[in-house]
N, C-alpha and C. Protein backbone atom coordinates (compact mmCIF):
# COMPACT_ATOMS: atom_id res chain seq x y z
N UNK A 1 155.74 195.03 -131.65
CA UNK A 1 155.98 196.11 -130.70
C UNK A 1 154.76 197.02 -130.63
N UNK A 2 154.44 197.48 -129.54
CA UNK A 2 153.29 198.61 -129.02
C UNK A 2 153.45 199.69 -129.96
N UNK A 3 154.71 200.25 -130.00
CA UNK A 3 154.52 201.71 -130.79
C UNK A 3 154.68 201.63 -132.09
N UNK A 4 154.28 200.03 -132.57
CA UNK A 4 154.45 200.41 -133.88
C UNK A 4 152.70 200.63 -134.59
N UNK A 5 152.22 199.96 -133.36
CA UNK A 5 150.70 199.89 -133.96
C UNK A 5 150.21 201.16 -133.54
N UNK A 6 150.59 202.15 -132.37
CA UNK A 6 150.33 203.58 -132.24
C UNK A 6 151.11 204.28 -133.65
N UNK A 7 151.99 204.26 -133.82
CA UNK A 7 152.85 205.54 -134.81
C UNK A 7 152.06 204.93 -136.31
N UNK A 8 152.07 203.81 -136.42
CA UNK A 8 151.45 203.21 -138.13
C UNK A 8 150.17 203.39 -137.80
N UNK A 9 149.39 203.34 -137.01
CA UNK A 9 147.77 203.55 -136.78
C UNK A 9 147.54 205.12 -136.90
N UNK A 10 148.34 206.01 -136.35
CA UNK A 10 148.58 207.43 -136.11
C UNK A 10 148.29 208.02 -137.63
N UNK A 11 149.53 207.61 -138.07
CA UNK A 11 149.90 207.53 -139.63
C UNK A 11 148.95 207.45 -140.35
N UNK A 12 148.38 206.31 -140.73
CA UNK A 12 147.35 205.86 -141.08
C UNK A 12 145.79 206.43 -141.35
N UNK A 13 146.19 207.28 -140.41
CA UNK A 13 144.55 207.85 -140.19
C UNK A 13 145.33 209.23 -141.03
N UNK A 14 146.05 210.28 -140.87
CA UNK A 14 146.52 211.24 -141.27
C UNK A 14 146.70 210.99 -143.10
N UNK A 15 146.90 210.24 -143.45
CA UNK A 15 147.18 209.70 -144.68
C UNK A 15 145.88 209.58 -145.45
N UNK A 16 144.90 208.63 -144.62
CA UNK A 16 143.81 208.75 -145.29
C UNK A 16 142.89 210.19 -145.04
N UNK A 17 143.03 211.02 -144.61
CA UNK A 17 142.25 211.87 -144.16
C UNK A 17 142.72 212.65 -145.34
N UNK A 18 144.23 212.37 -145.79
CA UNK A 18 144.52 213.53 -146.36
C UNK A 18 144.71 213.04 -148.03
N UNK A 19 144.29 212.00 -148.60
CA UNK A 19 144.04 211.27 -149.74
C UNK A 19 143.11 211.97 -149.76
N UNK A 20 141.65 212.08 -148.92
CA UNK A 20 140.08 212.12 -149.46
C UNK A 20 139.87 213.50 -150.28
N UNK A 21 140.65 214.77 -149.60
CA UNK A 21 140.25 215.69 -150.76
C UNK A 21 140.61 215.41 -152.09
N UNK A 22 141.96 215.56 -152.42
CA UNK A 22 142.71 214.85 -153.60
C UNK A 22 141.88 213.90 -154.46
N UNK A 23 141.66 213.27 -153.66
CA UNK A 23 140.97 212.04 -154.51
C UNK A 23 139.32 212.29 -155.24
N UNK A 24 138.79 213.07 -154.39
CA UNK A 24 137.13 213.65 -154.57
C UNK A 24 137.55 214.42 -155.63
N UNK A 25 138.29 215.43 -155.38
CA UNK A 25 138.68 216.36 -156.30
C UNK A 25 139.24 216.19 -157.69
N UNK A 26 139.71 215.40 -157.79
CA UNK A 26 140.19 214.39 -158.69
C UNK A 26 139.26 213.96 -159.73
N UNK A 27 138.64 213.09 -159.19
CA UNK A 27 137.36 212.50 -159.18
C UNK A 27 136.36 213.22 -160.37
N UNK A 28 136.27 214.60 -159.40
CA UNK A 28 134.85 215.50 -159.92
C UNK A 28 135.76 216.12 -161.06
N UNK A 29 137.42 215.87 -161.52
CA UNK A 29 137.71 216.45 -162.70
C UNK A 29 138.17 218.13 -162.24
N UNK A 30 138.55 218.04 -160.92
CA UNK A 30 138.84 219.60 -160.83
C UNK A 30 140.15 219.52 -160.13
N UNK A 31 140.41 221.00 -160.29
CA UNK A 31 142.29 220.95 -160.20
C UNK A 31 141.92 221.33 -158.68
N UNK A 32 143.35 220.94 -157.64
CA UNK A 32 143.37 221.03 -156.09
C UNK A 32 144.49 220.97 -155.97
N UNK A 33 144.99 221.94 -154.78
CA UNK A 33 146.11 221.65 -154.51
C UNK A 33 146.93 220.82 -153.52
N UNK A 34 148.15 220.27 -154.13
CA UNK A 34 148.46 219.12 -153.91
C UNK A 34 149.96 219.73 -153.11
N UNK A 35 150.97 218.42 -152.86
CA UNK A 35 152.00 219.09 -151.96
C UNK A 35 153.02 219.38 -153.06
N UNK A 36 152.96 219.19 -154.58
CA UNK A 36 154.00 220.00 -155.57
C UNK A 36 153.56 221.44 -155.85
N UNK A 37 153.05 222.19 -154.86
CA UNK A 37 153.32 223.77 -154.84
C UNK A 37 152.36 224.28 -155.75
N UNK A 38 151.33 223.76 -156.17
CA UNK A 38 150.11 224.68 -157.04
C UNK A 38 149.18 223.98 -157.31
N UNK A 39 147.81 224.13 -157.60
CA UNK A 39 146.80 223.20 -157.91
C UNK A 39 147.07 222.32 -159.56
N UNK A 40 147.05 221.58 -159.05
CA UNK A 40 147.34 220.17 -160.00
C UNK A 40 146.31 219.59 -160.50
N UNK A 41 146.14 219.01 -161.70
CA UNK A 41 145.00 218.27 -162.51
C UNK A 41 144.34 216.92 -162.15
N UNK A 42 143.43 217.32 -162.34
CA UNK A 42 142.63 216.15 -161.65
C UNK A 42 143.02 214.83 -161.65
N UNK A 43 144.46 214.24 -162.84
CA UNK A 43 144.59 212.98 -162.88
C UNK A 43 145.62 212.94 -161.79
N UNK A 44 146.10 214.01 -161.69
CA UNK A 44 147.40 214.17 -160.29
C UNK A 44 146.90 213.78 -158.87
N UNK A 45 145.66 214.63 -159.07
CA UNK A 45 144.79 214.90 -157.40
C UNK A 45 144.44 213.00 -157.37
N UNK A 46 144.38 212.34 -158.64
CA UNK A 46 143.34 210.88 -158.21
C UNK A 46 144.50 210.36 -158.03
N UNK A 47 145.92 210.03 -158.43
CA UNK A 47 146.91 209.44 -158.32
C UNK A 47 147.26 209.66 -156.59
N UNK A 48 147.79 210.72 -156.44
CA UNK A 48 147.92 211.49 -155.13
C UNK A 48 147.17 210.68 -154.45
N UNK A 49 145.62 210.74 -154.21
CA UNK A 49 144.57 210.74 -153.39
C UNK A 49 144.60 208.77 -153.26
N UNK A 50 145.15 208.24 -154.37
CA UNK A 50 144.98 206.59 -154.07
C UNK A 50 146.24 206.49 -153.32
N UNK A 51 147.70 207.06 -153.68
CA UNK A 51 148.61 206.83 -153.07
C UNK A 51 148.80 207.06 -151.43
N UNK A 52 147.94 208.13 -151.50
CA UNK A 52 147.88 208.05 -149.64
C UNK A 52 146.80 207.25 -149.33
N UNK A 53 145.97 207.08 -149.77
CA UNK A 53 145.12 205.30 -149.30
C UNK A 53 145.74 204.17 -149.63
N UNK A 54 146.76 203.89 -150.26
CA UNK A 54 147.72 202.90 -150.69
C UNK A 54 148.74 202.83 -149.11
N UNK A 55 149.49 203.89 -149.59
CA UNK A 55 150.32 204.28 -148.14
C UNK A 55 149.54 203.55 -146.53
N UNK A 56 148.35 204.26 -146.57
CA UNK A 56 147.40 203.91 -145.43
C UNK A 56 146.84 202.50 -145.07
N UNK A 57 146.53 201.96 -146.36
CA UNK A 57 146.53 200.37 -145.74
C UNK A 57 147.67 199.61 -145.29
N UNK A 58 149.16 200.27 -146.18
CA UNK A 58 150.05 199.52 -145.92
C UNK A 58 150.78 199.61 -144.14
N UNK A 59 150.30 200.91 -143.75
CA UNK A 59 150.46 200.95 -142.90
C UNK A 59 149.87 200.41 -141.35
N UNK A 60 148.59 199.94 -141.74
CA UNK A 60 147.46 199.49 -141.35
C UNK A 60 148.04 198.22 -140.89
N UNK A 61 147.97 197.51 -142.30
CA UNK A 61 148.72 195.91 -142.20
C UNK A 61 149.71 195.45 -141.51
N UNK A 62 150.93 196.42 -141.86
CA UNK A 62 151.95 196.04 -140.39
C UNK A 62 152.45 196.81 -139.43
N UNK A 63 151.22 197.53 -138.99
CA UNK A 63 151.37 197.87 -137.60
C UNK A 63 150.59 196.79 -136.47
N UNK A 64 150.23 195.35 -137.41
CA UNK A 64 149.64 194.72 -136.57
C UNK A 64 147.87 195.19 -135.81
N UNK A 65 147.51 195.96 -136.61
CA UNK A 65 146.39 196.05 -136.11
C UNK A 65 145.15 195.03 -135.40
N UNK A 66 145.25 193.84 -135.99
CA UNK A 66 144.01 192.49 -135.93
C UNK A 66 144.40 192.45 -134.31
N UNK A 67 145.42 192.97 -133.57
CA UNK A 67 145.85 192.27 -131.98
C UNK A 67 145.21 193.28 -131.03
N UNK A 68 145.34 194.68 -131.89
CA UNK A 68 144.61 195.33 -130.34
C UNK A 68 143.90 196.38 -131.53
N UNK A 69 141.94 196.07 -131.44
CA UNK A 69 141.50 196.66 -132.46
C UNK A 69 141.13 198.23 -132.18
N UNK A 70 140.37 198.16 -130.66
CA UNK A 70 139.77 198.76 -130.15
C UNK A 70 141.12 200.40 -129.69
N UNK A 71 142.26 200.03 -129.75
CA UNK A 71 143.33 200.94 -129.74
C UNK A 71 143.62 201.62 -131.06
N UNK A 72 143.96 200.64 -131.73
CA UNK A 72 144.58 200.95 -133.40
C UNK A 72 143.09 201.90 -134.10
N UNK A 73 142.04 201.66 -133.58
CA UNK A 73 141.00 202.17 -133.98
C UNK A 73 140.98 203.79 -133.51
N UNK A 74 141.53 203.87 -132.30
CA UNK A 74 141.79 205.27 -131.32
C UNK A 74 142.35 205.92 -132.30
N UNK A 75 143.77 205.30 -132.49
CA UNK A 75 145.08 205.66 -132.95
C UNK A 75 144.44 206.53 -134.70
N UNK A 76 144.16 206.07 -135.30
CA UNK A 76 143.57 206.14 -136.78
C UNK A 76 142.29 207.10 -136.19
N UNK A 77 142.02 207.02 -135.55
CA UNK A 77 140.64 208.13 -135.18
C UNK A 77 141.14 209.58 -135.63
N UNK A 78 142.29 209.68 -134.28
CA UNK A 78 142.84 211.09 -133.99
C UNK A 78 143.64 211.37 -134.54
N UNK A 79 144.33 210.21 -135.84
CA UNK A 79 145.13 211.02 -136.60
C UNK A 79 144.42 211.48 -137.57
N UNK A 80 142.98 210.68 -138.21
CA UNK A 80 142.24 211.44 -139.08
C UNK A 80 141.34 212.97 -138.95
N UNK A 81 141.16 212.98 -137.22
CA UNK A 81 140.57 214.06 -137.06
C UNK A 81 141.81 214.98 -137.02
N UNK A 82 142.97 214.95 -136.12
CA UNK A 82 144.01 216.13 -136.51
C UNK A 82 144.05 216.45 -137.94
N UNK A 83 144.47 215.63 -138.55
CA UNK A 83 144.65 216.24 -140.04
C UNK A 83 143.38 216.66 -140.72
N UNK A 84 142.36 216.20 -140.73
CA UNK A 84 141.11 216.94 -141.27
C UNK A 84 140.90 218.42 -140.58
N UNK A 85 140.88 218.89 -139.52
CA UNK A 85 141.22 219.76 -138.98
C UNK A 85 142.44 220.62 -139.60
N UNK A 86 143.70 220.28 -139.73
CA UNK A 86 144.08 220.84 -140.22
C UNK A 86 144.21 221.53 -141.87
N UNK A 87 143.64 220.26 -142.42
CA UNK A 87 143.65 220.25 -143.96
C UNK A 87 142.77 221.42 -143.99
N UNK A 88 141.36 221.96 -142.94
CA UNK A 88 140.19 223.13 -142.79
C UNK A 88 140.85 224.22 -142.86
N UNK A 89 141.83 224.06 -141.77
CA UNK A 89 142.81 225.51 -141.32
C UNK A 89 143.26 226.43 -142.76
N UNK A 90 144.15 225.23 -143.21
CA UNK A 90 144.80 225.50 -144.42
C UNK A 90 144.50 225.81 -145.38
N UNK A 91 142.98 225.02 -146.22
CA UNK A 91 142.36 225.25 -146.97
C UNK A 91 141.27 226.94 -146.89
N UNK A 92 140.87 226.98 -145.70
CA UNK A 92 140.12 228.20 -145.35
C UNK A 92 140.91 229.29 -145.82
N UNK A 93 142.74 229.65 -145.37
CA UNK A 93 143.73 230.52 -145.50
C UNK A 93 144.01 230.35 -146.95
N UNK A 94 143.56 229.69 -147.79
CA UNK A 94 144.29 229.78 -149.15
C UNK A 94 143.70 230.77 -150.13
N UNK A 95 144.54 231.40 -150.91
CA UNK A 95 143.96 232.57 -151.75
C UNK A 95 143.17 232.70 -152.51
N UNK A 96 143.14 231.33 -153.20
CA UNK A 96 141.60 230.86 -153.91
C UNK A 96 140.11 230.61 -152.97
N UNK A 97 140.50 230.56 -151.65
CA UNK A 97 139.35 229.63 -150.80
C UNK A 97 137.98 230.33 -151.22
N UNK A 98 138.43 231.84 -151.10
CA UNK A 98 137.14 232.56 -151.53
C UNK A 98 136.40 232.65 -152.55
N UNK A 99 137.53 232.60 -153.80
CA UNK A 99 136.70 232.50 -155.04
C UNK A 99 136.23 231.35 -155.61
N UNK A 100 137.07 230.28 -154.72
CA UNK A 100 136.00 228.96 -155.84
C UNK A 100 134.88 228.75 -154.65
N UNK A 101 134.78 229.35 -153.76
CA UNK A 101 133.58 229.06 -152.58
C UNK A 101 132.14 229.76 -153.27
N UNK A 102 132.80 231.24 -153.64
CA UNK A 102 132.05 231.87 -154.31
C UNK A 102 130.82 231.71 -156.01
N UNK A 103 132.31 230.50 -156.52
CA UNK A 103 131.40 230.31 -157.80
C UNK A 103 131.04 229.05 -157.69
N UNK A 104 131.25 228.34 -156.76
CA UNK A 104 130.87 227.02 -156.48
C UNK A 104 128.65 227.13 -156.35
């Protein structure tokens, strides 16, 4: 079906967009916050951050992507740019934004 490769391609891109902080963050050993309500430890942020790239391929795979590339490619575009965009919004408004910007 058509809308499954729009809504799982959609998906897809939002998921991975929103693994990459988590996962960097993770990564570099520093706490970030995650969707359990406070900044979480870096082994949380890398777990987190694979599970929505986990999530994201699976979604990838059967939304049938290999049939229409040049769409599913759209689809995963603009869900990664909405959510990176938003992940900015959010992150900019948070009460820490200033001080770890500051000692960074």
């Amino acid at each position: 079906m058509d809308w499954q490769l729009y809504v799982y391609s959609f998906l897809a891109g939002v998921l991975g967009a929103e693994g990459f902080p988590s996962f960097v963050m993770g990564i570099s050993g520093k706490k970030h916050q995650t969707p359990f309500g406070r900044p979480s430890s870096a082994v949380v942020n890398v777990i987190w951050g694979w599970l929505n790239f986990a999530v994201a391929g699976l979604l990838v795979f059967y939304g049938h992507v290999h049939q229409h590339l040049l769409r599913a490619f759209a689809c995963v575009a603009v869900g990664a740019l909405l959510m990176s965009l938003l992940l900015a919004y959010i992150s900019s408004k948070h009460p820490e934004h200033d001080r770890v910007t500051a000692t960074s």
